[in-house]
Protein backbone atom coordinates (compact mmCIF):
# COMPACT_ATOMS: atom_id res chain seq x y z
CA UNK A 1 -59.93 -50.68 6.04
CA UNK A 2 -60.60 -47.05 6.08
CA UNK A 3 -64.26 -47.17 5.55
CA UNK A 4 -66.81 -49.01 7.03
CA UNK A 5 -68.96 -51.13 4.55
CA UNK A 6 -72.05 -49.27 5.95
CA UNK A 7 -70.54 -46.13 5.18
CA UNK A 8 -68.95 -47.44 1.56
CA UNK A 9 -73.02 -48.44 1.04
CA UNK A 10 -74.06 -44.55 2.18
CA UNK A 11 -71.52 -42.87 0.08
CA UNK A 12 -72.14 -45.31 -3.43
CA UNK A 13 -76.05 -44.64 -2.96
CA UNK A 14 -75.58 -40.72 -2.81
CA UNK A 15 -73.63 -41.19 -5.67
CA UNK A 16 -75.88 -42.95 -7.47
CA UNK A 17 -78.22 -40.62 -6.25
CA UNK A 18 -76.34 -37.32 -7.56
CA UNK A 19 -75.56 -39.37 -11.01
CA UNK A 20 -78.95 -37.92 -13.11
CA UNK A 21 -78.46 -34.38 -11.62
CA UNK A 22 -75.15 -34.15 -12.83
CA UNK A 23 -75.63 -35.17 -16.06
CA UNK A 24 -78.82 -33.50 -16.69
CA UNK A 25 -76.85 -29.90 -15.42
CA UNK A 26 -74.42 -31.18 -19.12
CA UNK A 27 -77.94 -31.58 -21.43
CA UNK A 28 -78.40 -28.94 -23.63
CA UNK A 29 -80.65 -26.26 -23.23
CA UNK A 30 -82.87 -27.49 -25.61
CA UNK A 31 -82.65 -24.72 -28.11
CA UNK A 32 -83.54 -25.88 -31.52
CA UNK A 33 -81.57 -24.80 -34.55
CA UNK A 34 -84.59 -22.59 -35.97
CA UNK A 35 -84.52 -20.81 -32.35
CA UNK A 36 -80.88 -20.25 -32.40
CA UNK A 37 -81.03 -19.07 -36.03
CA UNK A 38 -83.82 -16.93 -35.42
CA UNK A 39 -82.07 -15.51 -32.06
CA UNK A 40 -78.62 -15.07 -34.12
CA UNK A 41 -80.47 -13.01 -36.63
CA UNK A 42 -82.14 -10.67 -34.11
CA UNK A 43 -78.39 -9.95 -32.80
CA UNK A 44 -77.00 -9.45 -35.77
CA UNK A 45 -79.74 -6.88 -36.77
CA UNK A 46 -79.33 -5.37 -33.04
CA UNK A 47 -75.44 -5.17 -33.26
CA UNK A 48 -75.49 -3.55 -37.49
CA UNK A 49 -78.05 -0.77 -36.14
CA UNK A 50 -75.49 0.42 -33.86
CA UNK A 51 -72.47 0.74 -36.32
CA UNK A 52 -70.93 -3.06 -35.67
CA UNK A 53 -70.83 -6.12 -37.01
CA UNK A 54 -70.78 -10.19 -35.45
CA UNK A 55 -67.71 -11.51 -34.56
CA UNK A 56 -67.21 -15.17 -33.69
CA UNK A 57 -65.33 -15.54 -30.06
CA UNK A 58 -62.86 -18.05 -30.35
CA UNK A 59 -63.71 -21.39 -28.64
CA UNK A 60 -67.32 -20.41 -27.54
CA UNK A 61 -69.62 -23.24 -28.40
CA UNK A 62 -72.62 -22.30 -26.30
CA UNK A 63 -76.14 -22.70 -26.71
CA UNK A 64 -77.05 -19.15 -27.52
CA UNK A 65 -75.35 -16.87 -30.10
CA UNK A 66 -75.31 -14.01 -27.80
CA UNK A 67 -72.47 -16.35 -26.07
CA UNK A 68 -70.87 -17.11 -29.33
CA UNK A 69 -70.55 -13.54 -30.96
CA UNK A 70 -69.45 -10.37 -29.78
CA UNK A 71 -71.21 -6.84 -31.72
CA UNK A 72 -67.72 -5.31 -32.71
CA UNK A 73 -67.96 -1.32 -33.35
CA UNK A 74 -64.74 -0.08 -35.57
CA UNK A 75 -64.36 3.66 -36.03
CA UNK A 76 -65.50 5.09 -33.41
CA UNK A 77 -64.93 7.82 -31.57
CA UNK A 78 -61.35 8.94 -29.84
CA UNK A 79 -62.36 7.07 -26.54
CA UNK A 80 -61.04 10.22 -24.90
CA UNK A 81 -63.28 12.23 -22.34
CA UNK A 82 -63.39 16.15 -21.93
């Protein structure tokens, strides 16, 4: 036996222990959907004052919409400097 059953006992009651934390780190942030509308608007009038428009990033599901969209600017200028 590799393990004691004292330390078996120690290591299944820290787990136990740890269980809630980790699964509370996984909850949501609690953002309702009016929030998360109300935030996705204020981006999207933020990102069509500077020239751009929302873009969905592929595979982000997160909580907030500034995690799920990116302000894309076309037509800018060159990019070159001097």
């Amino acid at each position: 036996m590799l393990l004691g059953r004292n330390a078996m006992r120690k290591i299944l009651l820290v787990l136990a222990a740890t269980a809630p934390l980790a699964l509370a780190a996984c909850a949501t942030t609690g953002m309702d959907r009016q929030s998360y509308q109300e935030e996705f608007q204020a981006l999207n009038a933020e990102c069509q004052a500077r020239g751009g428009m929302l873009t969905p990033i592929p595979g982000s599901t997160g909580p907030r919409p500034a995690n799920d969209y990116a302000c894309e600017i076309r037509g800018g200028g060159s990019g070159r400097i001097g």
